[in-house]
Protein backbone atom coordinates (compact mmCIF):
# COMPACT_ATOMS: atom_id res chain seq x y z
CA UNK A 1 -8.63 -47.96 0.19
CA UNK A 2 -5.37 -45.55 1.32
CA UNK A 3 -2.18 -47.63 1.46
CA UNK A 4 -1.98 -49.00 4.75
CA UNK A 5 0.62 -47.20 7.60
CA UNK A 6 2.68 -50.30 7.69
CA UNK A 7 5.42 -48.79 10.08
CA UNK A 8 2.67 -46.94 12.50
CA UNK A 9 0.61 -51.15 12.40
CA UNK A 10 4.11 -52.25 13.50
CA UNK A 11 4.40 -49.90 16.15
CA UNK A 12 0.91 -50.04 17.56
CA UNK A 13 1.30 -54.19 17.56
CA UNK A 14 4.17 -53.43 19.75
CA UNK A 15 2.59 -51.09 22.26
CA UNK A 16 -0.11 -53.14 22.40
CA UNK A 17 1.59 -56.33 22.98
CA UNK A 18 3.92 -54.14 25.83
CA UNK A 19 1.46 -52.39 27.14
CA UNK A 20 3.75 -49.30 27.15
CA UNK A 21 4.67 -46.78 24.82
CA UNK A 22 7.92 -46.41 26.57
CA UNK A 23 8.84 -50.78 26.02
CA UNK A 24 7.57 -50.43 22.41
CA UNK A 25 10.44 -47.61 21.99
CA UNK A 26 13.10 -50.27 23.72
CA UNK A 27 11.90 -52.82 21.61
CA UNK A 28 11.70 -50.75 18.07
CA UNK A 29 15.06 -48.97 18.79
CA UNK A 30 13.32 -45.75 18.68
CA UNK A 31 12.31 -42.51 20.42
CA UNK A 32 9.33 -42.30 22.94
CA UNK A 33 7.97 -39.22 21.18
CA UNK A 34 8.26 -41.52 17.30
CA UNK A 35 6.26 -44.49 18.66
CA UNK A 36 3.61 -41.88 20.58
CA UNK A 37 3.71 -39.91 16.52
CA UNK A 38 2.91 -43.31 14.74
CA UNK A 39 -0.15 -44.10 17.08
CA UNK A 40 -1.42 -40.69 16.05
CA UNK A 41 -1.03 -41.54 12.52
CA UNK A 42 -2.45 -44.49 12.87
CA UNK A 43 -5.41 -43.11 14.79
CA UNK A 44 -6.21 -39.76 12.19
CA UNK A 45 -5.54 -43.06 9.68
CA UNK A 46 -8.36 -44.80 10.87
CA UNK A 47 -10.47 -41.97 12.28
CA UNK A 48 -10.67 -43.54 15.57
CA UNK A 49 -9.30 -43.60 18.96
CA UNK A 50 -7.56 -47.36 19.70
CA UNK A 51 -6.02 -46.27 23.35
CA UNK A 52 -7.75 -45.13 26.56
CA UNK A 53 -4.76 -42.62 28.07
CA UNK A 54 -6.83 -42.02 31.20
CA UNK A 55 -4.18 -44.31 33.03
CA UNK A 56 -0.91 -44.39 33.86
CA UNK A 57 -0.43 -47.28 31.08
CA UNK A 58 -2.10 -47.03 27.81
CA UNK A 59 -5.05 -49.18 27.86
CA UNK A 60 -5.93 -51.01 25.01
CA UNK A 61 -9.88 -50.33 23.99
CA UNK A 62 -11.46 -53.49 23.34
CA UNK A 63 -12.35 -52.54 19.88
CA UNK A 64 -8.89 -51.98 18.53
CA UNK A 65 -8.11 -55.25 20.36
CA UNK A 66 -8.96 -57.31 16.77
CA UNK A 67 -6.47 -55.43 15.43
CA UNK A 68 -3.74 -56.01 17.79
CA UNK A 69 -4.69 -59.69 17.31
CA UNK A 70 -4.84 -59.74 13.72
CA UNK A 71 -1.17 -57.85 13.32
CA UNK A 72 0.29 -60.37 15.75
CA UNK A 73 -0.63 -63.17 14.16
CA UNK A 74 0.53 -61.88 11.03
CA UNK A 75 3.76 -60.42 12.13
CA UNK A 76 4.53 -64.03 13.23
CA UNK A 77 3.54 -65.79 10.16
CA UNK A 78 6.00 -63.37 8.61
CA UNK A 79 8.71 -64.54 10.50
CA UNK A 80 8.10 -68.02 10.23
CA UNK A 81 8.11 -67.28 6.57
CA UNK A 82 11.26 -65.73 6.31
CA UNK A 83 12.70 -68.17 8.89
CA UNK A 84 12.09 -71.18 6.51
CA UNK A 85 12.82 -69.15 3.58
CA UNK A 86 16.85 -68.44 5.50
CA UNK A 87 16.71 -72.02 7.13
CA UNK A 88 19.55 -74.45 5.16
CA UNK A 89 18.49 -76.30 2.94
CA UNK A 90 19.08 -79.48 5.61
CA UNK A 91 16.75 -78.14 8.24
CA UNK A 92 14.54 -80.16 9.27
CA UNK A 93 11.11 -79.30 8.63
CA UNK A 94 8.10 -79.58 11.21
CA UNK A 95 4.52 -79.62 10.50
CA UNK A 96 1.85 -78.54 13.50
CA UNK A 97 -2.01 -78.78 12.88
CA UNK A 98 -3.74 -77.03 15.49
CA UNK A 99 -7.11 -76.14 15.85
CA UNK A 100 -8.03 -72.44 15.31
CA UNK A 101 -8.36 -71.37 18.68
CA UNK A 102 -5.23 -73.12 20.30
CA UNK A 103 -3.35 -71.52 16.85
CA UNK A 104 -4.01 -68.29 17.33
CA UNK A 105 -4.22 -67.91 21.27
CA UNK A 106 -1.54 -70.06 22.43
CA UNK A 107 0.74 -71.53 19.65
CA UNK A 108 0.90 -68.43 17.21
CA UNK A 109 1.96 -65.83 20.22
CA UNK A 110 4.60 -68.49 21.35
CA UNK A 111 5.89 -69.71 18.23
CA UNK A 112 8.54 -67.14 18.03
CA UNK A 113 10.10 -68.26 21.41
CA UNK A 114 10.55 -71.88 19.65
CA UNK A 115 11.97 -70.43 16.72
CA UNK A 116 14.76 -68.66 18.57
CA UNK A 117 15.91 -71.85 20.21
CA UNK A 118 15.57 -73.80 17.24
CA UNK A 119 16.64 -72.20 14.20
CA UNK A 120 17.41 -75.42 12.41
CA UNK A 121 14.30 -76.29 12.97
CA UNK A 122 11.50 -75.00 10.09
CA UNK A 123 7.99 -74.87 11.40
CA UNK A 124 4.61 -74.98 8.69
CA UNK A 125 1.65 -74.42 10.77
CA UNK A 126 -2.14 -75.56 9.42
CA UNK A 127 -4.92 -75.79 10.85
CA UNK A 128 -6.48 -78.87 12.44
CA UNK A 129 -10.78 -78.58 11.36
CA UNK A 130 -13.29 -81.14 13.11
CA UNK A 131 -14.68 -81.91 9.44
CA UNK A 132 -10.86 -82.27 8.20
CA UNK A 133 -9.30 -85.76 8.74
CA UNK A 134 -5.80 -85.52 10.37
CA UNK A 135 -3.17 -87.22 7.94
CA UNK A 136 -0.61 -88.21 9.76
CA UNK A 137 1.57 -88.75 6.74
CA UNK A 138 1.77 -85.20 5.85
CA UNK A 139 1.75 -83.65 9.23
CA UNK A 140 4.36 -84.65 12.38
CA UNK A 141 2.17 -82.79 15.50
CA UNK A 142 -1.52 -81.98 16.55
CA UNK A 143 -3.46 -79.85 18.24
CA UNK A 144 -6.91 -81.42 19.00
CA UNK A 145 -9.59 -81.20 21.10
CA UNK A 146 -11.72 -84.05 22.82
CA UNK A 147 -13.76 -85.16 25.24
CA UNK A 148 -12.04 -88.43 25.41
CA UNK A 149 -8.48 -89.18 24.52
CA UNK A 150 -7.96 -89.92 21.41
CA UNK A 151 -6.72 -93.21 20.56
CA UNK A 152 -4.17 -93.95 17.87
CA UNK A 153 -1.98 -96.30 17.08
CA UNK A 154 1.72 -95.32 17.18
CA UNK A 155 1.14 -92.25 18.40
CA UNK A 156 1.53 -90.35 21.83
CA UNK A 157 -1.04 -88.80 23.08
CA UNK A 158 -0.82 -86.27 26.49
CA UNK A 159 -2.96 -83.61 27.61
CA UNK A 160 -2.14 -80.36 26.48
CA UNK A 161 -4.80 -77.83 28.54
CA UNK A 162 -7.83 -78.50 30.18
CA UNK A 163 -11.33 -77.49 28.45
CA UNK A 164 -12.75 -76.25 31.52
CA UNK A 165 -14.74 -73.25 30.85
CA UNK A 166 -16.12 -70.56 32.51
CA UNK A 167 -18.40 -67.42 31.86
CA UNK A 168 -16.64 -63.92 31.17
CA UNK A 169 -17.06 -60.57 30.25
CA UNK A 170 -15.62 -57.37 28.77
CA UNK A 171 -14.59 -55.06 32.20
CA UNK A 172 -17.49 -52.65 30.64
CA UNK A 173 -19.89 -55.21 30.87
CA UNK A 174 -19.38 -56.34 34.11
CA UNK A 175 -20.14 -53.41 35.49
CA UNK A 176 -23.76 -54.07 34.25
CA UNK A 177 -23.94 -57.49 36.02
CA UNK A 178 -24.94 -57.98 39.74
CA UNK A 179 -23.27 -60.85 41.27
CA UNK A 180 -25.68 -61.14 43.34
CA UNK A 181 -28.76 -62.12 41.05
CA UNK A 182 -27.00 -64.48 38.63
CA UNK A 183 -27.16 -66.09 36.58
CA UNK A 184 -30.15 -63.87 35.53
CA UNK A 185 -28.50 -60.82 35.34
CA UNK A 186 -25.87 -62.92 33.06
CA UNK A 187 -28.97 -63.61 30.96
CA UNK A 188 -30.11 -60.14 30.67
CA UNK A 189 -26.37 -58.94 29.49
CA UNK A 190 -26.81 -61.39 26.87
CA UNK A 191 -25.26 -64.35 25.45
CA UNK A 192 -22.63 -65.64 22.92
CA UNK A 193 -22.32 -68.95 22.29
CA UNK A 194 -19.89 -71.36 20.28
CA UNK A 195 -20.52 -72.96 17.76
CA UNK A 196 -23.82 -74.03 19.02
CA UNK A 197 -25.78 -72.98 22.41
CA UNK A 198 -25.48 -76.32 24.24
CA UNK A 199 -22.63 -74.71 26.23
CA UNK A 200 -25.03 -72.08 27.79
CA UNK A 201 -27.69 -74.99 28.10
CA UNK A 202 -25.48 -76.74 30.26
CA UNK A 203 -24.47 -73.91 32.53
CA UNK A 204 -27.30 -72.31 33.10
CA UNK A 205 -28.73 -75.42 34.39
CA UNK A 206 -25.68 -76.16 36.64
CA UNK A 207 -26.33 -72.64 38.11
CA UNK A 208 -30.11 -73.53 38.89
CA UNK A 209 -31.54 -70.69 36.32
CA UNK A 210 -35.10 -71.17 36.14
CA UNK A 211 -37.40 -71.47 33.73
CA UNK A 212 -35.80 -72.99 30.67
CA UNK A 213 -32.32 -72.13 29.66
CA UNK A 214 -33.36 -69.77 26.49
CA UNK A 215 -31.02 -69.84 23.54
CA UNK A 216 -31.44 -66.62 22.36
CA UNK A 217 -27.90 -64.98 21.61
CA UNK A 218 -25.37 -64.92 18.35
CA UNK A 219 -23.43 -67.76 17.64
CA UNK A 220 -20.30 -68.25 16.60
CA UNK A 221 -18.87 -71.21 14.34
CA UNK A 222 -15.32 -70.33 15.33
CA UNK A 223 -13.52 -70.02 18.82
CA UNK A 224 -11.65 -66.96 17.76
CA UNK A 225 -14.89 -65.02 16.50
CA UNK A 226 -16.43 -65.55 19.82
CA UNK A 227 -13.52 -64.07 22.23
CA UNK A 228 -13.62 -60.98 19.76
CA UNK A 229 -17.31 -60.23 20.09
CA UNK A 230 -16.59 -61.08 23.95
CA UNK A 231 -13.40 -58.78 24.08
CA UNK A 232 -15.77 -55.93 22.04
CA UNK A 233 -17.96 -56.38 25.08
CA UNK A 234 -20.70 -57.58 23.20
CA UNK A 235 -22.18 -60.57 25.72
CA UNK A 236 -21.40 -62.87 27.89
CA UNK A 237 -19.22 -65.90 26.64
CA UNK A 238 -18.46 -69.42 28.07
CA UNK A 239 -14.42 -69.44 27.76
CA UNK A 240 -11.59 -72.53 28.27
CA UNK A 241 -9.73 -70.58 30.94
CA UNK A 242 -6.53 -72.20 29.60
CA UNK A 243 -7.10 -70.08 25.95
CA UNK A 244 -7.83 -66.64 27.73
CA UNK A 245 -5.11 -67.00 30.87
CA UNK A 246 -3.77 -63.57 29.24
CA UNK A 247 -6.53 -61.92 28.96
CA UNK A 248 -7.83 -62.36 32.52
CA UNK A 249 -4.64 -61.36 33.49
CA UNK A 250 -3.86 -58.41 31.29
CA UNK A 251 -7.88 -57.30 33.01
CA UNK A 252 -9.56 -57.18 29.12
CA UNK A 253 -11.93 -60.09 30.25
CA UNK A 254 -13.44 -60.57 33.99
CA UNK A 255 -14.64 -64.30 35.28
CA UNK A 256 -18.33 -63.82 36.17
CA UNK A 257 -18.13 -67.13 38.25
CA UNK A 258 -16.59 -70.39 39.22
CA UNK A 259 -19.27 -72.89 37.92
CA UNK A 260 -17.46 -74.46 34.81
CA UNK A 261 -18.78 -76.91 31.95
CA UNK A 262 -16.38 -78.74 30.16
CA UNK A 263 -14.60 -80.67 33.31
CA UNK A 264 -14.13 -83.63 31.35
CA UNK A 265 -12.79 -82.30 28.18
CA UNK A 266 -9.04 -81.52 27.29
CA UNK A 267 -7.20 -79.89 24.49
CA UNK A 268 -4.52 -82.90 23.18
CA UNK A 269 -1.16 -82.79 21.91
CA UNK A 270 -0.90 -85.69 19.39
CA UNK A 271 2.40 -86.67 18.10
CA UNK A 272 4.18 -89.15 15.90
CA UNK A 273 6.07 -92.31 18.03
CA UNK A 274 9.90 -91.66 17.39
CA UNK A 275 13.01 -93.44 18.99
CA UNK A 276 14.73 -90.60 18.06
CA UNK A 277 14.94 -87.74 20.97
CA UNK A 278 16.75 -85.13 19.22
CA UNK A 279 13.62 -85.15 16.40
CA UNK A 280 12.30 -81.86 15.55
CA UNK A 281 8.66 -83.44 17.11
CA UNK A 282 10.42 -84.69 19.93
CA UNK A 283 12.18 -81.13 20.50
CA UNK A 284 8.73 -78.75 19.92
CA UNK A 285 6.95 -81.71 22.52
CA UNK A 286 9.82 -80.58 25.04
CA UNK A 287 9.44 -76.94 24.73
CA UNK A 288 5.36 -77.29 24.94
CA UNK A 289 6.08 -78.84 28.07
CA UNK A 290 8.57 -76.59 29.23
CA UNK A 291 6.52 -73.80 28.21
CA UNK A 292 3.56 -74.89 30.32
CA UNK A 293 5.71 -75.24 33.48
């Protein structure tokens, strides 16, 4: 494979995360006309178009969107890296387990923000698995999700977001849909289901689709796999509305309707019992808080 464009994949995570090729030039310290050269390069690069300039802003097309994704995320492991790495050796060190799609759509994008106000404070982020036991003695915070609280001893336990999900679609896709014949016409787009296709089960019936609900459609094992094939515009998927806030907003997914599944089910915050409010958990608990307001 060619050596990767590492300075045009820093500049096209930045115009993608600003939505502007005129921000991304703020941001990078750099000329309009360099940041609009190293999306070229990285387009001929890749042989393939990652920006629809129709617009007055450059809109991201929903294929290139994995990359944008997949840069972030590891921009920001990069600086938690080196932020550890310059941390003194008496910083206090904090370990978050969050589950994959809380990590990379809500944490990961965030984490940054934390770091700047705490720079004492080093950060190790793992994930939390269903199959994995969470050892408590090893890690300080988690992210989990339930459909009950979870209940242990010695720990605090406080919702985090709700689980309420809805169905969604790429823009593209939506303009296949009539909203006035669903949820067939939801059927016919296809759709994507996670991790199994109870989800999809459950809604359709809410939504009084007769015959049977079919459970024809991909599946996904991972939360993260599923808004990509949804962001592609590949189907229809059933989506926590607190994970894809941004992309509702930013327009790369549509709501196809208000009936929701998941009304009793919460993402958690988990986190060891301390007296002591200036702890590093007790801090990152504050700013998840404050960063929720």
């Amino acid at each position: 494979m060619k050596q990767l464009p590492l300075n045009a994949l820093r500049v096209f995570e930045s115009v993608a995360r600003c939505g502007s090729f005129k921000q991304a030039a703020e941001e990078l310290s750099v000329s309009q006309s360099a940041v609009s050269h190293q999306i070229k390069h990285l387009e001929n690069w890749l042989n393939k178009p990652l920006f629809d300039r129709t617009g007055s802003r450059p809109a991201l097309l929903p294929e290139a969107r994995l990359l944008s994704d997949t840069i972030h995320r590891s921009l920001s492991n990069i600086d938690i890296a080196c932020a550890t790495l310059c941390a003194p050796n008496n910083a206090r060190s904090l370990v978050i387990a969050a589950v994959p799609s809380v990590a990379v759509c809500w944490l990961i994008p965030r984490l940054t923000d934390f770091n700047f106000l705490h720079p004492d404070i080093a950060t190790r982020i793992v994930y939390n698995l269903e199959d994995r036991q969470m050892d408590f003695n090893k890690i300080d915070l988690a992210f989990t999700f339930s459909n009950v609280p979870p209940t242990m001893p010695d720990h605090d336990v406080k919702v985090f977001q709700t689980g309420i999900s809805v169905p969604v679609c790429s823009p593209q896709l939506r303009n296949a849909i009539d909203q006035s014949k669903l949820p067939e016409t939801i059927v016919a787009a296809g759709l994507l289901h996670d991790s199994n296709v109870d989800g999809w089960a459950d809604w359709l019936i809410r939504a009084g689709y007769q015959p049977s609900p079919p459970t024809s459609g991909p599946v996904y094992e991972d939360f993260n796999l599923l808004r990509t094939a949804t962001l592609a515009g590949q189907g229809v998927a059933l989506c926590p509305l607190a994970l894809i806030a941004n992309d509702l907003e930013s327009g790369q997914l549509v709501q196809l309707s208000s009936i929701a599944i998941n009304e009793d089910s919460n993402y958690y915050l988990i986190k060891r019992r301390t007296k002591d409010i200036d702890s590093a958990s007790e801090q990152f608990s504050t700013w998840v808080s404050n960063t929720l307001k």
